[in-house]
C-alpha atoms as a PDB file:
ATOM      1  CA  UNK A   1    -191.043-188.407 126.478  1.00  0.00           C
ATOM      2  CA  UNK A   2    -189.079-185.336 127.301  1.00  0.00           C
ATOM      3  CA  UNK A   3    -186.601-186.247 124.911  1.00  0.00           C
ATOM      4  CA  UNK A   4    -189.310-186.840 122.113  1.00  0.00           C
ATOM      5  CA  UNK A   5    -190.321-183.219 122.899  1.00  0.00           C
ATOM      6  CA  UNK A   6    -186.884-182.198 122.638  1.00  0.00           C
ATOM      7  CA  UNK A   7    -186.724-183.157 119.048  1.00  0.00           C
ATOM      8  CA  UNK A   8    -189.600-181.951 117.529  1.00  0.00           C
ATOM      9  CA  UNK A   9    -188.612-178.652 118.757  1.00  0.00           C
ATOM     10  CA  UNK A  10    -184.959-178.850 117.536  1.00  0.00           C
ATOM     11  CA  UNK A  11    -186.497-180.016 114.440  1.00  0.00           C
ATOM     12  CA  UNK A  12    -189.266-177.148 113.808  1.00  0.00           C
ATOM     13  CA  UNK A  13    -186.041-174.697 114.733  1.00  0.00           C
ATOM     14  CA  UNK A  14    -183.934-176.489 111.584  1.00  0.00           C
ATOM     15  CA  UNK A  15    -186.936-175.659 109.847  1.00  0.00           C
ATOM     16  CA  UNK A  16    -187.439-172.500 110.409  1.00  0.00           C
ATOM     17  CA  UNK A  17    -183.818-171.275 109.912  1.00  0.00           C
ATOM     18  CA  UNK A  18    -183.793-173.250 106.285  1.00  0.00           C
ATOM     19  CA  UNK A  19    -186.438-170.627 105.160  1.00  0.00           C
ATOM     20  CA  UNK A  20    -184.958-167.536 106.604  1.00  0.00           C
ATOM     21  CA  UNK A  21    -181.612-168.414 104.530  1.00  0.00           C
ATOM     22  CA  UNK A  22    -183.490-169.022 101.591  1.00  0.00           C
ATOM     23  CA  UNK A  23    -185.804-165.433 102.253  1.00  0.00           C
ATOM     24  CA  UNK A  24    -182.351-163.474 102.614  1.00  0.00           C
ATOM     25  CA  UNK A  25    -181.047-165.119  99.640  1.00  0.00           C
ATOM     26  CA  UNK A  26    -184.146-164.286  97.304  1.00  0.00           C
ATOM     27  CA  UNK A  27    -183.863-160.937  98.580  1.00  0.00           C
ATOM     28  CA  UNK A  28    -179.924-160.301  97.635  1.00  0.00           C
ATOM     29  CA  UNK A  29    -180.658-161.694  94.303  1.00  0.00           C
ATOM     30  CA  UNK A  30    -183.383-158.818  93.493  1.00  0.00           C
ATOM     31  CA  UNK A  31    -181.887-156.415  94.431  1.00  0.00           C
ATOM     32  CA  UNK A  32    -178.655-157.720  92.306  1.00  0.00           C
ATOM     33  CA  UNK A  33    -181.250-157.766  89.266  1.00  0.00           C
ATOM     34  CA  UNK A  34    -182.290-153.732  90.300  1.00  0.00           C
ATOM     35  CA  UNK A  35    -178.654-152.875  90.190  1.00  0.00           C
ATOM     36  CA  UNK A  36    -178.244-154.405  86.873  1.00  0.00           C
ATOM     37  CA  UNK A  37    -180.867-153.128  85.132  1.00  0.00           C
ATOM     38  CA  UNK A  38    -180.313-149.424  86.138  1.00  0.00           C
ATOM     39  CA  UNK A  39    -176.270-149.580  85.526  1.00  0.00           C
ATOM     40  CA  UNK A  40    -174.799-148.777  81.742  1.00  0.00           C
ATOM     41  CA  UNK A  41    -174.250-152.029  79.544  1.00  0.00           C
ATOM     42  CA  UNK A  42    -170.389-150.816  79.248  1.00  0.00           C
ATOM     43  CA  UNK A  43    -168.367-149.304  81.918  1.00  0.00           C
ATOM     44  CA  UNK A  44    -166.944-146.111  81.310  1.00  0.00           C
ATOM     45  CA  UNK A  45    -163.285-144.779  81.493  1.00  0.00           C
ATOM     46  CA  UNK A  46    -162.117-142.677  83.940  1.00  0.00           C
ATOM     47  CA  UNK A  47    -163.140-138.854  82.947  1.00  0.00           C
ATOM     48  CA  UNK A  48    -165.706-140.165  80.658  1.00  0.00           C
ATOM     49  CA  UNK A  49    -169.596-139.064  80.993  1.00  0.00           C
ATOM     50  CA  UNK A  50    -172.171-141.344  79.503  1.00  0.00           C
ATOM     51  CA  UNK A  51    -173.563-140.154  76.454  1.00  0.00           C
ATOM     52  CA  UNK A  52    -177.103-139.056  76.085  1.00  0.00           C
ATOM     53  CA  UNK A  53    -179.445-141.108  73.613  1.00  0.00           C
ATOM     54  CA  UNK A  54    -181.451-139.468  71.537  1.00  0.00           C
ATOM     55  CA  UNK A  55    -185.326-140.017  72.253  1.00  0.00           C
ATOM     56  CA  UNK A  56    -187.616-142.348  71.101  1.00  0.00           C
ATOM     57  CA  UNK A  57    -187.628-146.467  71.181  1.00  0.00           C
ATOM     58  CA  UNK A  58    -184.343-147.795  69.795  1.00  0.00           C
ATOM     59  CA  UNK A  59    -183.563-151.453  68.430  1.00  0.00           C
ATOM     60  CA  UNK A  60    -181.770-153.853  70.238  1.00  0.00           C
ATOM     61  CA  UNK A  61    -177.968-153.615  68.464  1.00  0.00           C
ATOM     62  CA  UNK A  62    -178.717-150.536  67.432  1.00  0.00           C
ATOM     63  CA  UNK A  63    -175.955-147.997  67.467  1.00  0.00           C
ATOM     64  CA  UNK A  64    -176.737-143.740  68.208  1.00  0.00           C
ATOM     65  CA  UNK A  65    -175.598-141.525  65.342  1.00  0.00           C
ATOM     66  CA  UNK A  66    -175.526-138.140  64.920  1.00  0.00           C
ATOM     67  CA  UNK A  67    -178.495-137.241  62.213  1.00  0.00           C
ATOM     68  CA  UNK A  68    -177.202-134.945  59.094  1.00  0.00           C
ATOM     69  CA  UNK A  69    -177.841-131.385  59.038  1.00  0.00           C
ATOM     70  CA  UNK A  70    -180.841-130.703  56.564  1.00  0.00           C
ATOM     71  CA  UNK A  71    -179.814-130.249  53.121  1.00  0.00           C
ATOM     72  CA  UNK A  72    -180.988-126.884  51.470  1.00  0.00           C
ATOM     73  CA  UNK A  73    -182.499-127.247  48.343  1.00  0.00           C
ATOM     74  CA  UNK A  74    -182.635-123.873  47.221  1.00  0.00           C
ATOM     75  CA  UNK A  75    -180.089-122.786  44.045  1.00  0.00           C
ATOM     76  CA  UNK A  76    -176.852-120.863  45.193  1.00  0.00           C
ATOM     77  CA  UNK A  77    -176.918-118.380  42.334  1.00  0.00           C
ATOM     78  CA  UNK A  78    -173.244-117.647  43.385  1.00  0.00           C
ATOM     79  CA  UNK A  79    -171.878-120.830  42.658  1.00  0.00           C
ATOM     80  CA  UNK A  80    -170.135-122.281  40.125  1.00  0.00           C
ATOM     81  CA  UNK A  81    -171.760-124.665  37.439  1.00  0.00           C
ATOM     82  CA  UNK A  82    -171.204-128.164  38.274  1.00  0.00           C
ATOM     83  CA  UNK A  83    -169.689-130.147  35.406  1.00  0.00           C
ATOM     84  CA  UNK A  84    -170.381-133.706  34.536  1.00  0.00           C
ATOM     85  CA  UNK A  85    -166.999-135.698  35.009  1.00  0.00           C
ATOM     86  CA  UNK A  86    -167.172-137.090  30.842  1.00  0.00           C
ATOM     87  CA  UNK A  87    -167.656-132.828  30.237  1.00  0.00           C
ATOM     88  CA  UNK A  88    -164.885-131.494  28.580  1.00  0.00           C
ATOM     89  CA  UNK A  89    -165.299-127.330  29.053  1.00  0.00           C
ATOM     90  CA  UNK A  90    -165.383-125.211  26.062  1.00  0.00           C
ATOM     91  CA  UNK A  91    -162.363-124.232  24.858  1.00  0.00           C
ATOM     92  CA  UNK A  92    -162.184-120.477  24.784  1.00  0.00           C
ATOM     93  CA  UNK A  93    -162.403-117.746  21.715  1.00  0.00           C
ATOM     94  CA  UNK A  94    -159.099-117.893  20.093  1.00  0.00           C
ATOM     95  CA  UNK A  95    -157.272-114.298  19.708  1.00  0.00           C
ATOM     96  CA  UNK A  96    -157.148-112.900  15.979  1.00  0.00           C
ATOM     97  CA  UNK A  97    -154.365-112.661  14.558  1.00  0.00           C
ATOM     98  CA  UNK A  98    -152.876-108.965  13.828  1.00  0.00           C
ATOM     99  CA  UNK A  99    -150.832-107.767  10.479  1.00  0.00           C
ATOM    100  CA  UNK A 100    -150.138-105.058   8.427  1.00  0.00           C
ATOM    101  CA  UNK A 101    -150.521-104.351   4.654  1.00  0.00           C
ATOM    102  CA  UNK A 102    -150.051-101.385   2.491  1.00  0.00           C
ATOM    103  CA  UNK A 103    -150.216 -99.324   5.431  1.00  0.00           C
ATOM    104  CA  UNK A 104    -153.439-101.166   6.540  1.00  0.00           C
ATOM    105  CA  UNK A 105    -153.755-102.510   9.949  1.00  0.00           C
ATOM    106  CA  UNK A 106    -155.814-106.113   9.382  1.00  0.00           C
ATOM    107  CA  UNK A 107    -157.394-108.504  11.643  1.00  0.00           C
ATOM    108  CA  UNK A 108    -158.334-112.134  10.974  1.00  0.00           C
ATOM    109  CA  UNK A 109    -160.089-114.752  12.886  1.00  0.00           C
ATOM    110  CA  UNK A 110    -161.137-118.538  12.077  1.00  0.00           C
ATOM    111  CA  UNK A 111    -163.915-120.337  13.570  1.00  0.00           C
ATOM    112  CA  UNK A 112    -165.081-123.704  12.179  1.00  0.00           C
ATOM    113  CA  UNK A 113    -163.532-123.159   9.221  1.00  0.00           C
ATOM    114  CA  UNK A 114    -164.820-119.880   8.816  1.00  0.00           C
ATOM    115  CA  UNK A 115    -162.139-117.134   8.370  1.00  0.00           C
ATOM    116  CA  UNK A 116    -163.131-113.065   8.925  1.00  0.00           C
ATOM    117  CA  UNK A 117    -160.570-110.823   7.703  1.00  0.00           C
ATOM    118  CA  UNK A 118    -161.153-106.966   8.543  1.00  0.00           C
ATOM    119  CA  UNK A 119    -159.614-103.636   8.261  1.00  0.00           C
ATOM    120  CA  UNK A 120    -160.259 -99.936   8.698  1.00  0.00           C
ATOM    121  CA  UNK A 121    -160.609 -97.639   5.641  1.00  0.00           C
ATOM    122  CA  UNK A 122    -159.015 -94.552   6.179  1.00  0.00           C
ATOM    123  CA  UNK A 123    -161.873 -91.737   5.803  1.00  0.00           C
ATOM    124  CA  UNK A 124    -162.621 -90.696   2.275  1.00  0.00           C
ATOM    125  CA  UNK A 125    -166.583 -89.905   2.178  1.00  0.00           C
ATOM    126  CA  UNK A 126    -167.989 -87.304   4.063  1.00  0.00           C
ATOM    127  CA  UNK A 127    -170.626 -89.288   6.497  1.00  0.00           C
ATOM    128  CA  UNK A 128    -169.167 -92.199   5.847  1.00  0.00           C
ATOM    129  CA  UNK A 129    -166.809 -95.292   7.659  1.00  0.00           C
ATOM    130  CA  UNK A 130    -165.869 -97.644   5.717  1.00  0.00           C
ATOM    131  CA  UNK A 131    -164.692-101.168   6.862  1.00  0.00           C
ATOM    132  CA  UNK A 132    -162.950-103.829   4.175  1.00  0.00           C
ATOM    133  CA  UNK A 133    -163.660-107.264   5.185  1.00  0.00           C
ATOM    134  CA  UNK A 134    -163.278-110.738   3.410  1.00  0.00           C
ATOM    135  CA  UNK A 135    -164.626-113.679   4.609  1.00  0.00           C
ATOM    136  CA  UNK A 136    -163.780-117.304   3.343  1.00  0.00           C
ATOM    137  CA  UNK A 137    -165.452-120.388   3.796  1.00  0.00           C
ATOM    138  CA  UNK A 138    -163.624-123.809   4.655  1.00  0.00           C
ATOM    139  CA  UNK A 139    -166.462-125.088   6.115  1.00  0.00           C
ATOM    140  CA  UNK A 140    -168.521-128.531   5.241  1.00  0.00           C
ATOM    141  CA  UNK A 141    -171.917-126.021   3.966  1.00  0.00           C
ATOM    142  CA  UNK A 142    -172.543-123.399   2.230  1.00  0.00           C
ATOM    143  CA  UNK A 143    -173.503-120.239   3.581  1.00  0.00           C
ATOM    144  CA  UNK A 144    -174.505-117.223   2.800  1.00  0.00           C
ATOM    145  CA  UNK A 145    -173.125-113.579   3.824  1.00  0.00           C
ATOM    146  CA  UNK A 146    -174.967-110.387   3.825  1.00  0.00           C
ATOM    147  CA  UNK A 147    -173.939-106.758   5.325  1.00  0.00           C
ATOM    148  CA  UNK A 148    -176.222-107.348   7.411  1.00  0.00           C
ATOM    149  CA  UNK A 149    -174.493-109.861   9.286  1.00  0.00           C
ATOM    150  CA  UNK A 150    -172.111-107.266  10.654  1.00  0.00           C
ATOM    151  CA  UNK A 151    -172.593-104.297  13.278  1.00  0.00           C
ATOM    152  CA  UNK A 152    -169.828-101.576  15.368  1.00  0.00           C
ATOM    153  CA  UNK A 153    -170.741-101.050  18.761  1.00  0.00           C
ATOM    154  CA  UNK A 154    -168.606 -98.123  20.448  1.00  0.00           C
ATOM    155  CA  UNK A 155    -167.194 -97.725  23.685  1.00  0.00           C
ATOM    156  CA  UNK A 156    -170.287 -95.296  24.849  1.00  0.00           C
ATOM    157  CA  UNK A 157    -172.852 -98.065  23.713  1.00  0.00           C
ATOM    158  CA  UNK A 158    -173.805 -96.963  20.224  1.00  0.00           C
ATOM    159  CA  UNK A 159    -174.704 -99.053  18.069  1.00  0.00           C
ATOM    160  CA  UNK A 160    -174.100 -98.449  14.091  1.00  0.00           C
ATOM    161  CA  UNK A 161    -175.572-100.767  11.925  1.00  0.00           C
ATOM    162  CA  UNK A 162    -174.566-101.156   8.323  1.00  0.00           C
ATOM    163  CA  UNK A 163    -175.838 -99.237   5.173  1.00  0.00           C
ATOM    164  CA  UNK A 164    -177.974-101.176   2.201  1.00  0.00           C
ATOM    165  CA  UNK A 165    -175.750-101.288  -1.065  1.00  0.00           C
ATOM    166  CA  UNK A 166    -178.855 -99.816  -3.002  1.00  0.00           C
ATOM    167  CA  UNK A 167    -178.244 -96.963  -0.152  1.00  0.00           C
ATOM    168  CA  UNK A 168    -174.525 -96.333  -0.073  1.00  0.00           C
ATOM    169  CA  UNK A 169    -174.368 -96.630  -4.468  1.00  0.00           C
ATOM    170  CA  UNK A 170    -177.298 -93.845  -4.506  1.00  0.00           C
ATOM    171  CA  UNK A 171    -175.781 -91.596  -1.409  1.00  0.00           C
ATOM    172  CA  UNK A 172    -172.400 -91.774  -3.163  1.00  0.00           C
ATOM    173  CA  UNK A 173    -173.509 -90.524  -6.481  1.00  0.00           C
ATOM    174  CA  UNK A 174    -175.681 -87.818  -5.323  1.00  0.00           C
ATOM    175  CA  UNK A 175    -172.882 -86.711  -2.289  1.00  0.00           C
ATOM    176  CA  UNK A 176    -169.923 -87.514  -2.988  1.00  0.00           C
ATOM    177  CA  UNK A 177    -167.606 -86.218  -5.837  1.00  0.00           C
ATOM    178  CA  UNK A 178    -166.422 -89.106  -9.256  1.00  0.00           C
ATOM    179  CA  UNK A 179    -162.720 -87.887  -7.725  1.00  0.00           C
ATOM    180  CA  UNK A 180    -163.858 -89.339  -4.019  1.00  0.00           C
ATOM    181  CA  UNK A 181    -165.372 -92.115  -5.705  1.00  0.00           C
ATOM    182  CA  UNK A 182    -161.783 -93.246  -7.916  1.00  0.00           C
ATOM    183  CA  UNK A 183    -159.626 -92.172  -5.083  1.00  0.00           C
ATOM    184  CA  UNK A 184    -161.053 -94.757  -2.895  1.00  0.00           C
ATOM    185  CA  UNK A 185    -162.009 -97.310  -5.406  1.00  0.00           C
ATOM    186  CA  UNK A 186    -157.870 -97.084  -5.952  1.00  0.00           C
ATOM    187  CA  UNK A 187    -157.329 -97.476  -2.473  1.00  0.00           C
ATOM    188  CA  UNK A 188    -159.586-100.494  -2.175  1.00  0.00           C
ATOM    189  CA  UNK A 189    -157.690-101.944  -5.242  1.00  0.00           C
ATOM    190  CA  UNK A 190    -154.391-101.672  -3.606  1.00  0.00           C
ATOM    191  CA  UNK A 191    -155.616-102.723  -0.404  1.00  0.00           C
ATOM    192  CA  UNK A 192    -157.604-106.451  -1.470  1.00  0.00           C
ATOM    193  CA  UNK A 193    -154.569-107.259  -4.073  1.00  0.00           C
ATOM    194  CA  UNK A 194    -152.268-106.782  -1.485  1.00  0.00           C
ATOM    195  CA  UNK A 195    -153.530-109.299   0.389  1.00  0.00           C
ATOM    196  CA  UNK A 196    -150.640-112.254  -0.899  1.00  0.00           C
ATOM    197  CA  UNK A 197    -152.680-115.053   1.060  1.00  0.00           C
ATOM    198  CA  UNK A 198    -156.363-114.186  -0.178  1.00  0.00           C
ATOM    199  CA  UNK A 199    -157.905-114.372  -3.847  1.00  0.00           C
ATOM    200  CA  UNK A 200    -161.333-114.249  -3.739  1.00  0.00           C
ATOM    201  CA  UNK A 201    -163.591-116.017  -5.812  1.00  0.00           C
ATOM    202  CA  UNK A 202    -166.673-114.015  -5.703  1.00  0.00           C
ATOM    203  CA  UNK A 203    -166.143-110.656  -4.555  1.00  0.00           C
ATOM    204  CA  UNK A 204    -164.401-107.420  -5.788  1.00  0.00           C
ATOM    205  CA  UNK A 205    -162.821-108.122  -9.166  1.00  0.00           C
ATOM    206  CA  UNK A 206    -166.064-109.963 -10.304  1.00  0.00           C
ATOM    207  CA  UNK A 207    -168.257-106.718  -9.179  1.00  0.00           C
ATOM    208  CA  UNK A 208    -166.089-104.886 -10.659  1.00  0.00           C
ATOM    209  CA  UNK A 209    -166.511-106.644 -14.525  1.00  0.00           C
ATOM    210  CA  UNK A 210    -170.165-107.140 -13.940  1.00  0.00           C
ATOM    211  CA  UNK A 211    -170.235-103.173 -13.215  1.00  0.00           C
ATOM    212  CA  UNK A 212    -167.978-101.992 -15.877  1.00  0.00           C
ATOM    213  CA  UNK A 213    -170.506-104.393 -18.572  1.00  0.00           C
ATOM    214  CA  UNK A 214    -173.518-102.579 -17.048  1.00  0.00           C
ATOM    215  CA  UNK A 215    -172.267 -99.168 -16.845  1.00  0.00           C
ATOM    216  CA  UNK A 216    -170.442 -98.258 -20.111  1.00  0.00           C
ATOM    217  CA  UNK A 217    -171.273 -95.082 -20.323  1.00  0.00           C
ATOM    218  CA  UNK A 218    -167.963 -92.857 -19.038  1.00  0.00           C
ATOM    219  CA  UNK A 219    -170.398 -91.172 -16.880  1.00  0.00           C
ATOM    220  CA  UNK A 220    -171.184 -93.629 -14.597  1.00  0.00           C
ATOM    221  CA  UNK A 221    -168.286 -94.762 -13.859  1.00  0.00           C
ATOM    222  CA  UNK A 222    -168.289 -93.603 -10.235  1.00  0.00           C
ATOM    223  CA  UNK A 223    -171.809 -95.682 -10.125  1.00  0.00           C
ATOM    224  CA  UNK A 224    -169.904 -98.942 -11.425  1.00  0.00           C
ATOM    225  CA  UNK A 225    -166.996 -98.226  -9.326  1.00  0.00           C
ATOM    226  CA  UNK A 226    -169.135 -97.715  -5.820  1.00  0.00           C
ATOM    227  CA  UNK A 227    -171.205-101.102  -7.074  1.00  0.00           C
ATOM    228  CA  UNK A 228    -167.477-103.085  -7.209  1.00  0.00           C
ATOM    229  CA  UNK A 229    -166.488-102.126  -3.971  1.00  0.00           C
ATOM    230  CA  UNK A 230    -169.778-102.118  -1.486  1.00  0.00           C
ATOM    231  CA  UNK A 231    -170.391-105.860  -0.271  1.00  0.00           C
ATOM    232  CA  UNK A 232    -173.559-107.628  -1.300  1.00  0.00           C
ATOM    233  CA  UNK A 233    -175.721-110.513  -0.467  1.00  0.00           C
ATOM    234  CA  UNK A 234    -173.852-113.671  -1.480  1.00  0.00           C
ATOM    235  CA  UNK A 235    -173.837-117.570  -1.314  1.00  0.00           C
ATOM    236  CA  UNK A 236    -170.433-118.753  -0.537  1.00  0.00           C
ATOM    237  CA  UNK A 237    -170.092-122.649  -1.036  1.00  0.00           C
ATOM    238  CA  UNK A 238    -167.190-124.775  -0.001  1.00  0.00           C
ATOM    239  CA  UNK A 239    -164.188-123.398  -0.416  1.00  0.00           C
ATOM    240  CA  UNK A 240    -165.667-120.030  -1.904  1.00  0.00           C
ATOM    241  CA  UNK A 241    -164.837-116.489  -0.711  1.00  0.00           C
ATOM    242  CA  UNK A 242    -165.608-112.635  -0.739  1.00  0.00           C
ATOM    243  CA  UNK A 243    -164.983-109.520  -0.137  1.00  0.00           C
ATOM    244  CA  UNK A 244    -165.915-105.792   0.049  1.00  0.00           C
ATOM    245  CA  UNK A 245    -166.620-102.616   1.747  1.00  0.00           C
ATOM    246  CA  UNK A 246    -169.635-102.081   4.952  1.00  0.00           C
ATOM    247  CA  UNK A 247    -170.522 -98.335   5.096  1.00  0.00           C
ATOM    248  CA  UNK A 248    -171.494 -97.145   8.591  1.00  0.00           C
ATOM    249  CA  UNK A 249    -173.322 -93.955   8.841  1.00  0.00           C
ATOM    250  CA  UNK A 250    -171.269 -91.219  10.996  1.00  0.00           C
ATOM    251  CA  UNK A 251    -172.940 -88.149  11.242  1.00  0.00           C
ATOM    252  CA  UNK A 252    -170.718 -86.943  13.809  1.00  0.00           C
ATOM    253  CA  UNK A 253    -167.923 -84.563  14.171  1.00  0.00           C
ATOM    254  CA  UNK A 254    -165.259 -87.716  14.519  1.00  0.00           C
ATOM    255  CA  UNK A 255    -163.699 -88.561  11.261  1.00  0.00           C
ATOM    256  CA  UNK A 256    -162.877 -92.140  12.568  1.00  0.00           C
ATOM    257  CA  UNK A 257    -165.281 -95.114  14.258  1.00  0.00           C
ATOM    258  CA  UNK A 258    -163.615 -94.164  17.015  1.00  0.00           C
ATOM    259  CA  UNK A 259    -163.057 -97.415  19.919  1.00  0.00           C
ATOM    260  CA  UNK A 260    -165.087-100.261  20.400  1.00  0.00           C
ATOM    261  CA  UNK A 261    -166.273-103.822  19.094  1.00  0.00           C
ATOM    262  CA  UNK A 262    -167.005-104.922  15.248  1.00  0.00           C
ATOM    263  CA  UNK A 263    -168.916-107.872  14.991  1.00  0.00           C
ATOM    264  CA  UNK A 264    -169.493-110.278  12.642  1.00  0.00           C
ATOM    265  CA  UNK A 265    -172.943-112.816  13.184  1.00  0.00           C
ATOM    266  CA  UNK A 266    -171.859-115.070   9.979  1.00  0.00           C
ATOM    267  CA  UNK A 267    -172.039-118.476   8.576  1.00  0.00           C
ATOM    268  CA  UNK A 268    -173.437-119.596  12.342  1.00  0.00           C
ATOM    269  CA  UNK A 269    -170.500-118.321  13.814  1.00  0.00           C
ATOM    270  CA  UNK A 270    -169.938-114.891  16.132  1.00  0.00           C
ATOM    271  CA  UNK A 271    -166.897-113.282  15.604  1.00  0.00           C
ATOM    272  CA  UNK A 272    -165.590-110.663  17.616  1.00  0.00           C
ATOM    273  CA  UNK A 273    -162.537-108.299  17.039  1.00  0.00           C
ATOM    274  CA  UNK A 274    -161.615-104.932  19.239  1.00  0.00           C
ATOM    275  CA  UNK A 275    -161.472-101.591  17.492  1.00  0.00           C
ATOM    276  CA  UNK A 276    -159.267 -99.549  18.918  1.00  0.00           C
ATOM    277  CA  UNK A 277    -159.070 -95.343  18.895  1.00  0.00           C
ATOM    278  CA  UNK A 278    -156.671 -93.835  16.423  1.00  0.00           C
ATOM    279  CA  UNK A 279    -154.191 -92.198  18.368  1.00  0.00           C
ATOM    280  CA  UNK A 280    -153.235 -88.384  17.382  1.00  0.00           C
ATOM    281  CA  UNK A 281    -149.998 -87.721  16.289  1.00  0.00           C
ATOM    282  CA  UNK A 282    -149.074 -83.916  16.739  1.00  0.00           C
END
C-alpha cells in the first residue's frame, strides 16, 4: 500500500514539473516575439543611426524617398527664352556693305531680295537734307515704295520724317534759287550714273523725260528738274528698281543730319543703316 502511495505521488510530481517547463518555455518565446517586433528589419553598421520615416501609414515594400522641393510656377522674367530643340534661332541682321563713289560715301543692304542703297547729299538747299537712295527688288512680289517708308532718327531722339514731293517741288520753286535747283540736279546726275552696278528702271532718268515733256517752257525748268530728282510713290515688280532724293526738313543751325539712324520700313522688310557725324576738318 505504501508503495502504491509512493507512486501516485512521484507521478503527480512528473506532472507537475512537465507544465512548469512548458510555462517557462511559452514565456521565453513571447518575449522573443516582443524583441522582434520592436528591433529594425536590417541591422545597422557600426556608426550608423537609423533613419527617421516620414509620417503617415506606409506599404509593405515600400521604400522612403525624399519628396521634391515644390516647383514655382511663376515666370522668371530674367531668364532666357527656352528654345524648342527642331528651333533653329534667327540668324542675325547682316552688316551693309560700305563704298565710295564720286566722292559719295554709300551704304547698301539686302534683305529677302530686297536691296536699299543710300547716301548723303552734301547740303545745297537752305532747310533742306537731302538723302539719295535706290532700292531694287529681287523679290518673288511686287511692292510698292513710297517716301514715306523712310524716317532719320538722331542721336538726341528726334525724329524727322520725310517731305511730300508736292511739298519739296513747291518749297523749292518759291525758296530756292533755278542756280540751286541745276547745281544739285547736276550733282544728283553724277551721283546715280556713277553707280556702275545699278540702272534703274523706273526712277530718275524716266522723271526726268516725263518732266522735261510736261514742262517745256525754259522757265520751269527748275520745276521739271526738282520733279526728276524727288522720289515718288511707285510699284516696283520683279526685278524692277528706283531711285531718288527724300527731303528732311532742318530748320536748325546744323548744315548736316548730323548722327543717328536712317530707316527704311519697305517692301515688308526693316532696314537699318547708322549715320554717322561729319567730322570737321580745320
Amino acid at each position: 500500500m505504501a508503495t502504491y502511495h509512493l507512486s501516485c505521488k512521484l507521478t503527480d510530481f512528473s506532472t507537475m514539473a512537465r507544465s512548469l517547463r512548458k510555462f517557462v518555455l511559452l514565456q521565453h518565446f513571447a518575449l522573443a516575439v516582443l524583441v522582434a517586433q520592436n528591433s529594425p528589419q536590417t541591422p545597422l553598421a557600426p556608426g550608423q543611426t537609423p533613419t527617421k520615416s516620414a509620417p503617415g501609414p506606409s506599404k509593405p515594400g515600400a521604400t522612403s524617398q525624399t519628396p521634391n522641393p515644390p516647383v514655382s510656377t511663376a515666370t522668371d522674367t530674367n531668364a532666357a527664352p527656352s528654345q524648342r530643340p527642331d528651333e533653329t534661332p534667327a540668324a542675325p541682321d547682316p552688316n551693309p556693305i560700305e563704298f565710295e563713289s564720286k566722292g559719295m560715301e554709300y551704304e547698301a543692304l539686302t534683305k529677302e531680295g530686297i536691296t536699299v542703297m543710300f547716301a548723303p547729299l552734301p547740303p545745297h538747299i537752305k532747310d533742306y537734307n537731302i538723302i539719295q537712295l535706290t532700292v531694287t527688288n529681287g523679290s518673288l512680289v511686287s511692292w510698292t515704295v513710297k517716301p514715306t517708308d523712310f524716317v532719320f532718327i538722331r542721336n538726341d531722339g528726334t525724329v524727322l520724317q520725310p517731305v511730300s514731293a508736292d511739298t519739296v517741288v513747291a518749297s523749292l520753286l518759291e525758296k530756292a534759287t533755278r542756280t540751286d535747283v541745276i547745281k544739285l540736279q547736276l550733282l544728283y546726275e553724277e551721283s546715280i550714273y556713277a553707280l556702275t552696278n545699278f540702272r534703274s528702271t523706273n526712277g530718275y532718268e524716266q522723271r526726268r523725260e516725263a518732266a522735261m515733256a510736261q514742262f517745256v517752257n525754259r522757265e520751269f525748268k527748275a520745276a521739271a528738274a526738282a520733279s526728276a530728282i524727288t522720289l515718288v510713290p511707285i510699284k516696283l515688280k520683279t526685278g524692277d528698281s528706283t531711285d531718288g532724293a527724300v527731303f528732311f526738313e532742318n530748320r536748325t543751325k546744323a548744315k548736316t543730319l548730323g548722327g543717328g539712324r536712317f530707316i527704311a520700313h519697305t517692301c515688308g522688310q526693316t532696314f537699318t543703316f547708322a549715320v554717322y557725324p561729319a567730322v570737321k576738318v580745320r
